[in-house]
N, C-alpha and C. Protein backbone atom coordinates (compact mmCIF):
# COMPACT_ATOMS: atom_id res chain seq x y z
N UNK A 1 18.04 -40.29 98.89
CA UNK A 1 18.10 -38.93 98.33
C UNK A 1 18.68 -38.96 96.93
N UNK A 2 19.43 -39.78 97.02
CA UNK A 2 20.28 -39.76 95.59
C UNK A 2 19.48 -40.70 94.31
N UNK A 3 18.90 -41.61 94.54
CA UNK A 3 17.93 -41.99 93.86
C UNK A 3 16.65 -40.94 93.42
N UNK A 4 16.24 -40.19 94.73
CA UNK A 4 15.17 -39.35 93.92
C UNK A 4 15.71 -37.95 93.17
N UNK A 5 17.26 -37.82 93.07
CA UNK A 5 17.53 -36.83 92.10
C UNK A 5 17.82 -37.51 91.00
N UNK A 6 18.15 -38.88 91.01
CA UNK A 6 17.84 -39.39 89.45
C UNK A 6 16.44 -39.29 89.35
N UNK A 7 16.11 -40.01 89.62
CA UNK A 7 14.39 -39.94 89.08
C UNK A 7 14.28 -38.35 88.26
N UNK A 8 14.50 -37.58 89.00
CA UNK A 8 13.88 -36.03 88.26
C UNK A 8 14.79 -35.69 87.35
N UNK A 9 16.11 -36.24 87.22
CA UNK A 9 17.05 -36.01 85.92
C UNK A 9 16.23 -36.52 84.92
N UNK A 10 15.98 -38.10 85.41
CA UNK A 10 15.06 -38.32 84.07
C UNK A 10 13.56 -38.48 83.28
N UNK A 11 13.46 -37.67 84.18
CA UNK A 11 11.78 -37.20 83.74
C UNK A 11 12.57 -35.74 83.25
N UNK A 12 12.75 -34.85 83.99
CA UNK A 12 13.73 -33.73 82.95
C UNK A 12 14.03 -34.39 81.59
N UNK A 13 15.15 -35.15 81.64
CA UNK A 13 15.18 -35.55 80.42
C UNK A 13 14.23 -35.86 79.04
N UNK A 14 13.71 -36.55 79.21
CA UNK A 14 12.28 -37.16 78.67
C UNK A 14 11.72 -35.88 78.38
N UNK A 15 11.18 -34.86 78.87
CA UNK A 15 10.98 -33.61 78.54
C UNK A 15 11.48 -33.16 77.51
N UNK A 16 12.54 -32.84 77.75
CA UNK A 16 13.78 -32.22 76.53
C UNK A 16 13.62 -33.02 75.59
N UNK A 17 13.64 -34.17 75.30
CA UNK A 17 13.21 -35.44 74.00
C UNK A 17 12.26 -34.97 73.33
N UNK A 18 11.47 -35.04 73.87
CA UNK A 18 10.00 -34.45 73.40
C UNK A 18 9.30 -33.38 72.65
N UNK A 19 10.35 -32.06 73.62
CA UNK A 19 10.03 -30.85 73.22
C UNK A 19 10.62 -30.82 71.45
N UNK A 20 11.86 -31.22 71.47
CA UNK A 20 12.38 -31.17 70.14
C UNK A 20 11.98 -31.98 69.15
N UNK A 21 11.30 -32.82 69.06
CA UNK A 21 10.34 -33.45 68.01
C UNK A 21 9.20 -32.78 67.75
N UNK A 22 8.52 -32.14 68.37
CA UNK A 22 7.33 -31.36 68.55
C UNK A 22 7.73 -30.23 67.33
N UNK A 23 8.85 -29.54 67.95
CA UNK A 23 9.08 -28.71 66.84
C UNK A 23 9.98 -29.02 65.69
N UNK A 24 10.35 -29.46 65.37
CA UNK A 24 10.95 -30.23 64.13
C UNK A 24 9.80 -30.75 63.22
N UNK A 25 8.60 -31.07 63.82
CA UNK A 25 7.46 -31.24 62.81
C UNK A 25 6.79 -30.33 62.17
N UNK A 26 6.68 -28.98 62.87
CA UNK A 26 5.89 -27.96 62.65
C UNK A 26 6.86 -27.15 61.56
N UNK A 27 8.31 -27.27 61.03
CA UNK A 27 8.76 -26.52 60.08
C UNK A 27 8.47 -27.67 58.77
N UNK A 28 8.52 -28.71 59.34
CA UNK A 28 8.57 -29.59 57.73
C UNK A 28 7.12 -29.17 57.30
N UNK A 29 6.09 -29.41 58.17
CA UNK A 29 4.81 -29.28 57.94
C UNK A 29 4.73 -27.93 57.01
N UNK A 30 5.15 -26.98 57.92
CA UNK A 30 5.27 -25.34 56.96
C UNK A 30 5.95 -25.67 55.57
N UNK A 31 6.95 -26.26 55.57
CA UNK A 31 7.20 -26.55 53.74
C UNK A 31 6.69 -26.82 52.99
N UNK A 32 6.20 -28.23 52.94
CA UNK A 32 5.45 -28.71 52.66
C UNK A 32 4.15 -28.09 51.82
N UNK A 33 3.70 -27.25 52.81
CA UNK A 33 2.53 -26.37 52.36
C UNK A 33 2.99 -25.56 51.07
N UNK A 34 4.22 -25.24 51.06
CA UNK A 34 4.38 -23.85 50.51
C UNK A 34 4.50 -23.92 49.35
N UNK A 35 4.76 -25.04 48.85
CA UNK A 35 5.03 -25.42 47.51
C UNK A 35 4.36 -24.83 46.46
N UNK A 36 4.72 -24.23 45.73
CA UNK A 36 4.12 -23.47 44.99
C UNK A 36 2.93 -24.28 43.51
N UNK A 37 2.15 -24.09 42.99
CA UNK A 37 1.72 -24.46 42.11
C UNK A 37 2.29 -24.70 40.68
N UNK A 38 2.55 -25.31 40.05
CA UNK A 38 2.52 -25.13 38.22
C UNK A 38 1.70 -24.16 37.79
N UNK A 39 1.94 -22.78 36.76
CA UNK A 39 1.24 -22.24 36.31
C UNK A 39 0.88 -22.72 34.89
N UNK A 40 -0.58 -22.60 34.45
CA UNK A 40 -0.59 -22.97 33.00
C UNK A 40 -0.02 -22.18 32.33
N UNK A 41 0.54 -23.08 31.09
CA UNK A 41 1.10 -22.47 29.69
C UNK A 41 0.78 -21.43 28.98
N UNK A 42 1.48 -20.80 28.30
CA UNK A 42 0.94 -19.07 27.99
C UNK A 42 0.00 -19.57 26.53
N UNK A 43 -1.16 -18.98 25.63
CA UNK A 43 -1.46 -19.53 24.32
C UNK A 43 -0.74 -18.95 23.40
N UNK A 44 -0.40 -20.00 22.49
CA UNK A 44 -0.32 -19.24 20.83
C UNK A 44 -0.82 -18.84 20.32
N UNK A 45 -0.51 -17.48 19.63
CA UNK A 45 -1.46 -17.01 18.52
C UNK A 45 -1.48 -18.06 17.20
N UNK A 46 -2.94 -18.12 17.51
CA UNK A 46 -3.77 -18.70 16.27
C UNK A 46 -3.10 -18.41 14.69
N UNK A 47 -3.17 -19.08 13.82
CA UNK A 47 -2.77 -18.74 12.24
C UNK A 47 -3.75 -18.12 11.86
N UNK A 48 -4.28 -17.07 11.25
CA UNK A 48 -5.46 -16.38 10.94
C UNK A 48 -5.89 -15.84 9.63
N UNK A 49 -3.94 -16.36 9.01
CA UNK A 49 -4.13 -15.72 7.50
C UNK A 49 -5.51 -16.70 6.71
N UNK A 50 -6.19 -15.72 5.59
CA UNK A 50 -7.04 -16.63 4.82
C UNK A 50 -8.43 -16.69 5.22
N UNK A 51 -8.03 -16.31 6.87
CA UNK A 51 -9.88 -16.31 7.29
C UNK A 51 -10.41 -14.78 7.36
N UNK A 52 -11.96 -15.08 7.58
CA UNK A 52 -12.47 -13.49 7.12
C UNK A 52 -12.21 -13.19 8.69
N UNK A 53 -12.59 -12.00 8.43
CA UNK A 53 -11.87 -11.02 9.33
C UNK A 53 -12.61 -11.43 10.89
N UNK A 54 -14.23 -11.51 10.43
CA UNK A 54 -15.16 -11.88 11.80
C UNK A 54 -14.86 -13.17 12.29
N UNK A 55 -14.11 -14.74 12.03
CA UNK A 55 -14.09 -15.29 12.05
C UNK A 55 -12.31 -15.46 13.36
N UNK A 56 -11.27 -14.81 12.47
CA UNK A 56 -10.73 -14.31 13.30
C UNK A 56 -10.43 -13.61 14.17
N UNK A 57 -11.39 -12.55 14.20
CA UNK A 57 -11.67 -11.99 15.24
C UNK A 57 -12.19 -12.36 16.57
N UNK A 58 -12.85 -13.56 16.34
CA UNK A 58 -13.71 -14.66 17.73
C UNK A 58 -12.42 -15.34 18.15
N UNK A 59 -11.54 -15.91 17.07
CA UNK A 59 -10.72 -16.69 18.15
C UNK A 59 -9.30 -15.57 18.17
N UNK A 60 -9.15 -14.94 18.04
CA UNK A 60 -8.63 -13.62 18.63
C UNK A 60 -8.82 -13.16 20.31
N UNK A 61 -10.16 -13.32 20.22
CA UNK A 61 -10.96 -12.55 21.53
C UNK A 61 -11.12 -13.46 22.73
N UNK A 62 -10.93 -14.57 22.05
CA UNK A 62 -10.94 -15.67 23.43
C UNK A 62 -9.64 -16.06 24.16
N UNK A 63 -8.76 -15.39 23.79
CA UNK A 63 -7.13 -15.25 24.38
C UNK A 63 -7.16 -13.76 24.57
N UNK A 64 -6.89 -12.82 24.07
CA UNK A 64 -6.68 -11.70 24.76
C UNK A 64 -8.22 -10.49 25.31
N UNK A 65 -7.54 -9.94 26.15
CA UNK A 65 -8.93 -8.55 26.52
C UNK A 65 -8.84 -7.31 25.81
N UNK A 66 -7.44 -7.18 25.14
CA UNK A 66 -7.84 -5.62 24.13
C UNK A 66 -8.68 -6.23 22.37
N UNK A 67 -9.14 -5.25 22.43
CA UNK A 67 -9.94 -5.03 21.26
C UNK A 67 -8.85 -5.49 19.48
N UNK A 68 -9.40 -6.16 18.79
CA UNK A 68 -8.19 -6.58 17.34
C UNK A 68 -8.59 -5.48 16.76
N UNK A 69 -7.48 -4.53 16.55
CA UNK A 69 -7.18 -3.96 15.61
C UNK A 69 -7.22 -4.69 13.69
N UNK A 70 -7.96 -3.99 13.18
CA UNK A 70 -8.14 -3.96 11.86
C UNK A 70 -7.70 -2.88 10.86
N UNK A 71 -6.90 -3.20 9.76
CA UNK A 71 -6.17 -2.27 8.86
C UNK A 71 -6.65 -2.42 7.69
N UNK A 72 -6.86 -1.73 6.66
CA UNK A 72 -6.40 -2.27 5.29
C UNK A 72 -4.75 -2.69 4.83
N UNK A 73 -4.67 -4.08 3.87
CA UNK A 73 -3.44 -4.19 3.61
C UNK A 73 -2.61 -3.42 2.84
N UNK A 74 -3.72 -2.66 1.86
CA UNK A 74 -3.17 -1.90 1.00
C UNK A 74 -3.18 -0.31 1.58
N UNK A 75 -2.23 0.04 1.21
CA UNK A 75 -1.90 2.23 1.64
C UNK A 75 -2.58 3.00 1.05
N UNK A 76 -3.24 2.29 0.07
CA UNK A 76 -4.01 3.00 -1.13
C UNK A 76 -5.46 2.55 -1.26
N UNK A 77 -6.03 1.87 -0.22
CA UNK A 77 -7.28 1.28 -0.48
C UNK A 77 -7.86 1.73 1.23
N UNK A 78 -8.89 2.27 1.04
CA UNK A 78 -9.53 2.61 2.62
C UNK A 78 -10.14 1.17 3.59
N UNK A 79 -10.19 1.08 4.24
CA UNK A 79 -10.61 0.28 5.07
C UNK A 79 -12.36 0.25 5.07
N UNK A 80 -12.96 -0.93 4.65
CA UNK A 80 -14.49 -0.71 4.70
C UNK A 80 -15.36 -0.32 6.06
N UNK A 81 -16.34 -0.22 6.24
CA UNK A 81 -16.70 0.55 7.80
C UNK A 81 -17.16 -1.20 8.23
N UNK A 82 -18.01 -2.02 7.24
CA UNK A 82 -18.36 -3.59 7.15
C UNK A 82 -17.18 -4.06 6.58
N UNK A 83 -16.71 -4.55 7.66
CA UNK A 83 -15.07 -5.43 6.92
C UNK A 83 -15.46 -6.89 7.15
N UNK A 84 -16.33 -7.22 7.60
CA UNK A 84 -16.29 -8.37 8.20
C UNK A 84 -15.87 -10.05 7.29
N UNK A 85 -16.42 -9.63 6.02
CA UNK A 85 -16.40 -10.54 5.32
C UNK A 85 -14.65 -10.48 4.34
N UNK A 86 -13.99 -9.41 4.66
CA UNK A 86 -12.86 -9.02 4.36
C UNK A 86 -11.78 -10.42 4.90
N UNK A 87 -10.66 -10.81 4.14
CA UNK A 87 -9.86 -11.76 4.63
C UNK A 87 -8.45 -11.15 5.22
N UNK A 88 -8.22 -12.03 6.29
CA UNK A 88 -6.82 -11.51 6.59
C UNK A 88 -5.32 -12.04 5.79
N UNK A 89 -4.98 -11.28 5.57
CA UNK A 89 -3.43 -10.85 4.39
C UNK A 89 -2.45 -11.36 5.57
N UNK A 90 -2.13 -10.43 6.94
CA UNK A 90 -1.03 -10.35 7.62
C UNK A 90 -1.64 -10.23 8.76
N UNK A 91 -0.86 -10.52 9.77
CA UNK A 91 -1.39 -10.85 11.38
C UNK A 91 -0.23 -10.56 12.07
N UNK A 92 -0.28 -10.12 13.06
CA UNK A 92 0.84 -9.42 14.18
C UNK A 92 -0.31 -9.51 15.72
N UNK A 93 1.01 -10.46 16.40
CA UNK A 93 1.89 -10.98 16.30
C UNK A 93 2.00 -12.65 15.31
N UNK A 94 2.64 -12.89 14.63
CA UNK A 94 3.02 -14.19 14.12
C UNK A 94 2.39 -15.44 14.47
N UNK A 95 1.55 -16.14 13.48
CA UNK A 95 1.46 -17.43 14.41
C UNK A 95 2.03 -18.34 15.20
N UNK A 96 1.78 -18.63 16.59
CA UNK A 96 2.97 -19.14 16.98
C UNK A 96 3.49 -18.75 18.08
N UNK A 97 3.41 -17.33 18.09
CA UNK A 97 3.99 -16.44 19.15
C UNK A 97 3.25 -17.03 20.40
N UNK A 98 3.55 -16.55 21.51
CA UNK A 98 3.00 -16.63 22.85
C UNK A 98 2.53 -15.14 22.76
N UNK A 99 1.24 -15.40 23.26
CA UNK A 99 0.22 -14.20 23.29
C UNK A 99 -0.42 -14.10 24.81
N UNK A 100 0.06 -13.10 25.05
CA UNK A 100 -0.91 -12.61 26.77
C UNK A 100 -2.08 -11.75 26.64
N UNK A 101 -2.73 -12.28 27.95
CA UNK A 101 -3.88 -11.26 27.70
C UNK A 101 -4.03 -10.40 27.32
N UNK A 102 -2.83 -9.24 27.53
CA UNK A 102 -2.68 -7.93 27.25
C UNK A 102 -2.11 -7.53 25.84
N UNK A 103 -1.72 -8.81 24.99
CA UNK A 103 -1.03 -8.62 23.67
C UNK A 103 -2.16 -7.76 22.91
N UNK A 104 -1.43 -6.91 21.82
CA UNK A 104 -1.72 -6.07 20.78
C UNK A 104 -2.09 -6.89 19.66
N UNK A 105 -3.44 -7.39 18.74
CA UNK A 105 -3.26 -8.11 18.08
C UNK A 105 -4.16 -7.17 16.68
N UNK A 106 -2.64 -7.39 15.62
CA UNK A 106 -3.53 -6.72 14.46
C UNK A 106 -3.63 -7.73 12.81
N UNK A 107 -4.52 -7.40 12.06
CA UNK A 107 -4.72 -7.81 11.09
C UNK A 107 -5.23 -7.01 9.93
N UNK A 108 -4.19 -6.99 9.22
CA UNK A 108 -4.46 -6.74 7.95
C UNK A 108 -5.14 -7.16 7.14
N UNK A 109 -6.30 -7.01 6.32
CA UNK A 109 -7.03 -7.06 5.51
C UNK A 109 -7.38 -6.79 3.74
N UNK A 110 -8.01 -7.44 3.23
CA UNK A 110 -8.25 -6.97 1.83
C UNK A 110 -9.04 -7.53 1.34
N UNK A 111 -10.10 -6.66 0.65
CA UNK A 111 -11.60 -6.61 -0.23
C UNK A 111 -11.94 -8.62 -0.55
N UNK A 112 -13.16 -9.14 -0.37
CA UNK A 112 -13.27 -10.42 -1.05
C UNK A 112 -13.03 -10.10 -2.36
N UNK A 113 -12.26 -11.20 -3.01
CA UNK A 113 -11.59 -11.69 -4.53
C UNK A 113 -10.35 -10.91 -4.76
N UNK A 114 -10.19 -9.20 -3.71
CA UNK A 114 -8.75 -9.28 -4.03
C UNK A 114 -7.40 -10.07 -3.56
N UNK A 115 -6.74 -9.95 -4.65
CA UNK A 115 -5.21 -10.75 -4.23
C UNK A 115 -4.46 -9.81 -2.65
N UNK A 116 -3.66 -10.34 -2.08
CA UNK A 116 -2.84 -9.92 -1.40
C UNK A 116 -1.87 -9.60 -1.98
N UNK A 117 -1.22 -8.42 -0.95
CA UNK A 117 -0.94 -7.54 -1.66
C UNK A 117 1.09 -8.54 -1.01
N UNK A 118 2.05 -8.07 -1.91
CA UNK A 118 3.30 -8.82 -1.39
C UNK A 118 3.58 -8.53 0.12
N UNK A 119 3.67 -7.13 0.59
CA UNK A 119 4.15 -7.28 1.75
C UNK A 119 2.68 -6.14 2.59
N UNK A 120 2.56 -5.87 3.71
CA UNK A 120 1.23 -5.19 4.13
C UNK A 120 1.49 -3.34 4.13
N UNK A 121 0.75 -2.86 3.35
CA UNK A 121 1.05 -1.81 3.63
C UNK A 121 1.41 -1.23 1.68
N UNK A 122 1.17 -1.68 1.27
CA UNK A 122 1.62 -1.52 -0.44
C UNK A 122 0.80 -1.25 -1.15
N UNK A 123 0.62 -0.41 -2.43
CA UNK A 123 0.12 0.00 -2.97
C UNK A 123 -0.49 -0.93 -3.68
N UNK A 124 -1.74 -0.75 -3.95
CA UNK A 124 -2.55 -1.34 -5.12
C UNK A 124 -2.60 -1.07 -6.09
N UNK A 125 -2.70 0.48 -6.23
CA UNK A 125 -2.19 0.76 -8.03
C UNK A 125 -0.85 1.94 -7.30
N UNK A 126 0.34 1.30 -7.81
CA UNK A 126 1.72 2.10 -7.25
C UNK A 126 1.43 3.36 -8.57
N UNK A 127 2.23 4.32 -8.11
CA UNK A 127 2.22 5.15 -8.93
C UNK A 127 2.96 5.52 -10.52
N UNK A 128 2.65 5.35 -11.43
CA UNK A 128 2.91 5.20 -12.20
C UNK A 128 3.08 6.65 -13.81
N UNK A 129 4.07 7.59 -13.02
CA UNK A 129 3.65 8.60 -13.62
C UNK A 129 4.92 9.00 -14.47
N UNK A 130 4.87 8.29 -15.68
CA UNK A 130 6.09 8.48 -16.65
C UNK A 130 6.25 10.18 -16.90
N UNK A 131 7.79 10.15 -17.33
CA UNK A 131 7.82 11.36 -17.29
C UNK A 131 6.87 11.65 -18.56
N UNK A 132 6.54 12.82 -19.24
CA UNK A 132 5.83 12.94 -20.15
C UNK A 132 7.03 13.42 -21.62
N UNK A 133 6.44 11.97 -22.44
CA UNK A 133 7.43 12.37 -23.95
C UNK A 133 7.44 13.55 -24.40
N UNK A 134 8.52 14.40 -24.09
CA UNK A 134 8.74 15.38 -24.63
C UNK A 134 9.49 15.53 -25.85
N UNK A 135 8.88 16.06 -26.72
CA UNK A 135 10.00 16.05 -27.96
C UNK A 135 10.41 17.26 -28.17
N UNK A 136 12.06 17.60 -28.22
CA UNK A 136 12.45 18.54 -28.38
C UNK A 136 12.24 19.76 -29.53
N UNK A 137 11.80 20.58 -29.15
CA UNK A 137 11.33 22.06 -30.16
C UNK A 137 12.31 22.42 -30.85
N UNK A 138 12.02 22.27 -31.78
CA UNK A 138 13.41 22.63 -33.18
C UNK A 138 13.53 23.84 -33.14
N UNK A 139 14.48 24.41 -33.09
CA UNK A 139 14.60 26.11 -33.10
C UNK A 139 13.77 26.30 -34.36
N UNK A 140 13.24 27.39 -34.36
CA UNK A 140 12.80 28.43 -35.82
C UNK A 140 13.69 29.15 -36.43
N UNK A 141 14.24 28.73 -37.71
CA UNK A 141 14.38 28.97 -38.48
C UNK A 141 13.81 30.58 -38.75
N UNK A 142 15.42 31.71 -39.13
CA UNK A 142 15.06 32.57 -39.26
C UNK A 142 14.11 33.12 -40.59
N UNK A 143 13.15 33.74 -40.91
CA UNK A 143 12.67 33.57 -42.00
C UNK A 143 12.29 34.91 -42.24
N UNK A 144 13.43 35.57 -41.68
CA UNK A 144 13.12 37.43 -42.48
C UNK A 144 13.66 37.56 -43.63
N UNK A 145 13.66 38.49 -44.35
CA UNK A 145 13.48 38.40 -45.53
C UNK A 145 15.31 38.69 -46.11
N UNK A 146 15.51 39.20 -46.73
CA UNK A 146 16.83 39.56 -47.75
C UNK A 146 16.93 40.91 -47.11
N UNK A 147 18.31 41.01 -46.33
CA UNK A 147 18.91 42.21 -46.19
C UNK A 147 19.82 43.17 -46.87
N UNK A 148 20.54 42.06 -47.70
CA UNK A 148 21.33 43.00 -48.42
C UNK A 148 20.88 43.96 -49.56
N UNK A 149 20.28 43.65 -50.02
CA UNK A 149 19.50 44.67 -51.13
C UNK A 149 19.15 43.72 -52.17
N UNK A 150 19.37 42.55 -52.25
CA UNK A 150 19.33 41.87 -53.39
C UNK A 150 17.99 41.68 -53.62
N UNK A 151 17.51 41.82 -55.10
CA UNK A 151 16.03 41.98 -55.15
C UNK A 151 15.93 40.24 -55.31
N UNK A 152 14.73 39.74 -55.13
CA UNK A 152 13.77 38.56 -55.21
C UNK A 152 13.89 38.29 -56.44
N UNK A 153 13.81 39.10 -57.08
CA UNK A 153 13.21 38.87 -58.50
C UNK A 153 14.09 39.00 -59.40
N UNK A 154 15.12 39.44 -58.96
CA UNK A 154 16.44 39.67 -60.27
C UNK A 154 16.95 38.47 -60.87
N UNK A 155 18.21 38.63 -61.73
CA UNK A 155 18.55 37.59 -62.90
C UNK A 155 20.09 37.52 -61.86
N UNK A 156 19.78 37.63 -60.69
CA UNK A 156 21.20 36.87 -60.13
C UNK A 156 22.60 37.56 -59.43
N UNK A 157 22.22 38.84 -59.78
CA UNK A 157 22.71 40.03 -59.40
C UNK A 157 23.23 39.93 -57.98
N UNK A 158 22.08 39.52 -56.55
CA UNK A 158 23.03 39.45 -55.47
C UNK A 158 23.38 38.00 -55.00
N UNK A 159 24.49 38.06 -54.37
CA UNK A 159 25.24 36.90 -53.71
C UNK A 159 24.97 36.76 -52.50
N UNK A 160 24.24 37.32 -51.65
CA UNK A 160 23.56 37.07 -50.33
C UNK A 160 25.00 37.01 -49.26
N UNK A 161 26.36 37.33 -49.71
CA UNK A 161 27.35 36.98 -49.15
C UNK A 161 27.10 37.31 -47.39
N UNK A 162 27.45 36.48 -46.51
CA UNK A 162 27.44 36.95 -45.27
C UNK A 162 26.19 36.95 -44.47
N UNK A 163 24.69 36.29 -45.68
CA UNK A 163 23.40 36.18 -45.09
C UNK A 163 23.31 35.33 -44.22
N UNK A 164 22.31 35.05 -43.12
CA UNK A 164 22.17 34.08 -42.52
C UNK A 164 20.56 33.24 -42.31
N UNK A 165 20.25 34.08 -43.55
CA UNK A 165 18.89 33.35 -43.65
C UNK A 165 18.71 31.84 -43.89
N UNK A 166 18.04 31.09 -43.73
CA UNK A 166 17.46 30.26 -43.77
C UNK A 166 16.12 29.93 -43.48
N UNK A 167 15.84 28.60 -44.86
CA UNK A 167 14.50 28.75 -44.68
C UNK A 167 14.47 27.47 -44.81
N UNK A 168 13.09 26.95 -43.56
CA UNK A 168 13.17 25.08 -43.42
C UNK A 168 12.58 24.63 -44.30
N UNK A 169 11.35 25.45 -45.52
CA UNK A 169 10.95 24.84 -46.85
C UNK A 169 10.25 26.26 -47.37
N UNK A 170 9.51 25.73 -48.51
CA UNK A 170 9.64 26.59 -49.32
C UNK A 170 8.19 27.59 -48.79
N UNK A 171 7.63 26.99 -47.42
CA UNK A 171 6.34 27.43 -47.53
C UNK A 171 6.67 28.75 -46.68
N UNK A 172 7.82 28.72 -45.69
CA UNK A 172 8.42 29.92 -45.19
C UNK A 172 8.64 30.73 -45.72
N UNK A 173 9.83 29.92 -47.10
CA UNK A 173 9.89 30.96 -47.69
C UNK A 173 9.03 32.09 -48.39
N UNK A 174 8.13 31.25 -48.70
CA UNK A 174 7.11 32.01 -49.35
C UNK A 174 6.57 33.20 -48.19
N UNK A 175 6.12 32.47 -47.35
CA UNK A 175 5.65 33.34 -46.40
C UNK A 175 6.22 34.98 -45.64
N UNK A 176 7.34 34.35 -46.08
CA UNK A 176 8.88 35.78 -45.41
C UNK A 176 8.73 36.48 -46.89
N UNK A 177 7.96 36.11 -48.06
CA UNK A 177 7.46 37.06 -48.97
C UNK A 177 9.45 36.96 -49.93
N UNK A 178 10.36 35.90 -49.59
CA UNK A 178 11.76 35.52 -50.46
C UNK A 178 11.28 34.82 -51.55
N UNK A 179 10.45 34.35 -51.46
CA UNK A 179 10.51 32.60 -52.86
C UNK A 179 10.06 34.01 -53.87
N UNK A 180 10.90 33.61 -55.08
CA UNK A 180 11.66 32.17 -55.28
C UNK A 180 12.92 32.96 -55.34
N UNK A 181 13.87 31.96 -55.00
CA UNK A 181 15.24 32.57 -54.68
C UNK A 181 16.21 31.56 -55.49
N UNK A 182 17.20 32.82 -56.29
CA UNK A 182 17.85 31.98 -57.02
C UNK A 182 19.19 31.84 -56.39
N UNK A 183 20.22 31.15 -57.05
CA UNK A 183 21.33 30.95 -56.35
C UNK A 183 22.34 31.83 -56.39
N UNK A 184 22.50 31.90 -55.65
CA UNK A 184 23.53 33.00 -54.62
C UNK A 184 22.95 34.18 -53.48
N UNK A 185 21.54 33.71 -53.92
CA UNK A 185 20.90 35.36 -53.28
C UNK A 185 20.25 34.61 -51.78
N UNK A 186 20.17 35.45 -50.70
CA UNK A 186 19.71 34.70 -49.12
C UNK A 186 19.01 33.92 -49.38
N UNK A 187 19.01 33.00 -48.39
CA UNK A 187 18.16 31.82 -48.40
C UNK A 187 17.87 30.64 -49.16
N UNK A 188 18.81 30.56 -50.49
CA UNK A 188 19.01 29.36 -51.76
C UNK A 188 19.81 28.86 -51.23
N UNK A 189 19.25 27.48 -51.19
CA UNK A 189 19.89 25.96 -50.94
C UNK A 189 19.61 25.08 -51.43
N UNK A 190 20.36 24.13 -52.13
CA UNK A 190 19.84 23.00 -53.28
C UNK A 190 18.85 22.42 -52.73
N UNK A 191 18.66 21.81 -51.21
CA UNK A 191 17.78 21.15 -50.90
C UNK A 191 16.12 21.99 -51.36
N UNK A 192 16.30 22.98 -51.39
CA UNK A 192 14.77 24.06 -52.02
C UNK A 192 14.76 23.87 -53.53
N UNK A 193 15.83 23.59 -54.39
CA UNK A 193 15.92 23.77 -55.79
C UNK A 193 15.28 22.65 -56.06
N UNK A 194 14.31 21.58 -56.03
CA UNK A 194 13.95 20.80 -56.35
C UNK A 194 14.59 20.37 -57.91
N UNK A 195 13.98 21.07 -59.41
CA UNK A 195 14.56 20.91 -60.30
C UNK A 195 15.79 20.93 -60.56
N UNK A 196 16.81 21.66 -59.60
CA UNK A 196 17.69 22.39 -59.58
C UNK A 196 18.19 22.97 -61.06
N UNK A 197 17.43 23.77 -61.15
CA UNK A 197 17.50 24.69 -62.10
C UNK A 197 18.17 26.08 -61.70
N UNK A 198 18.48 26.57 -60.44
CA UNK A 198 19.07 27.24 -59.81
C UNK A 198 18.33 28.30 -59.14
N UNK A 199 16.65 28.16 -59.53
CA UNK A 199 16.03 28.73 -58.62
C UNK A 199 15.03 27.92 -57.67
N UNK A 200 15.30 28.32 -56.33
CA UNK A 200 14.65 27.53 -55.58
C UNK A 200 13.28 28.10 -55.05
N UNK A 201 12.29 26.87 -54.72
CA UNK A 201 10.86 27.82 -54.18
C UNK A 201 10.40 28.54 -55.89
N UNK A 202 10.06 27.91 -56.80
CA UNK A 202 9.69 28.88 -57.82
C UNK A 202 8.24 28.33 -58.28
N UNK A 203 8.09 27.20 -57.94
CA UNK A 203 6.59 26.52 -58.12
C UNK A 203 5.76 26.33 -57.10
């Protein structure tokens, strides 16, 4: 009797051995599997300055799915409706960058044979609107005639004392109907006396 309850201890046993290798394989196995892949590397955006616009635009399009935005470089120059042959100035994002499918990619542009412009977005002809030379308006010179009574034509009689006429030449004077005016009477000033003979404005 006691012999055949060993026997079944160890076939029991042997059982239990067994069972636990069985499953100890089936979790490594599950790891194993799970391992995840390497994903490929994200691309760089391409350098694009220098090329025409259609040219960068193809290898533009073979990395991302939105559409390349096209600008003019200049603020002051319209964008052609045929740009194609147009070169790119500036590019966003940067060469270099890591670009996803979904990246925004733009390029600035400008006319074949023009220069680029320094930074994108700048004027081509900046504005250039000096103030306008103004030259200051000389007051006018009062050029009414003799108030005090002193005649034009007398031998010297008035002194113009207290006048404030003035006259900027003699053609005023003439004109205010004073010439020729001798000295002391409104409006005589050596600079009019040419001869200075003491009448001024007399020729």
């Amino acid at each position: 009797m006691a012999a055949l309850v060993g026997a079944v201890v160890l076939l029991g046993s042997g059982c239990e051995d067994a069972t636990p290798k069985k499953g100890a394989d089936k979790p490594a196995a599950a790891t194993t599997g799970a391992a995840p892949s390497a994903s490929p590397s994200t691309p760089a955006m391409p350098a694009l300055v220098g090329q025409k616009f259609t040219d960068a635009e193809a290898a533009v399009k073979k990395l991302v799915s939105r559409p390349v935005e096209a600008r003019s470089a200049y603020s002051d120059v319209p964008l052609a409706p045929d740009h194609g042959t147009w070169a790119v100035c500036f590019q966003t994002p940067a060469a270099g960058s890591p670009l996803e499918p979904a990246s925004a990619v733009e390029l600035s542009l400008v006319a074949p044979g023009r220069p680029c412009p320094d930074e994108a977005g700048a004027a081509l002809a900046p504005s250039k609107a000096p103030a306008a030379s103004r030259t200051p308006a000389l007051p006018k010179p009062k050029t009414s005639p003799p108030t005090d009574g002193g005649s034009t034509g007398g031998d010297g009689g008035g002194t113009g004392g207290g006048s404030s006429v003035y006259f900027k030449s003699c053609a005023e004077a003439k004109a205010a109907g004073a010439a020729p005016m001798r000295r002391g009477q409104p409006g005589y000033r050596e600079a009019l006396d040419r001869d200075k003979d003491g009448i001024a404005c007399d020729k």
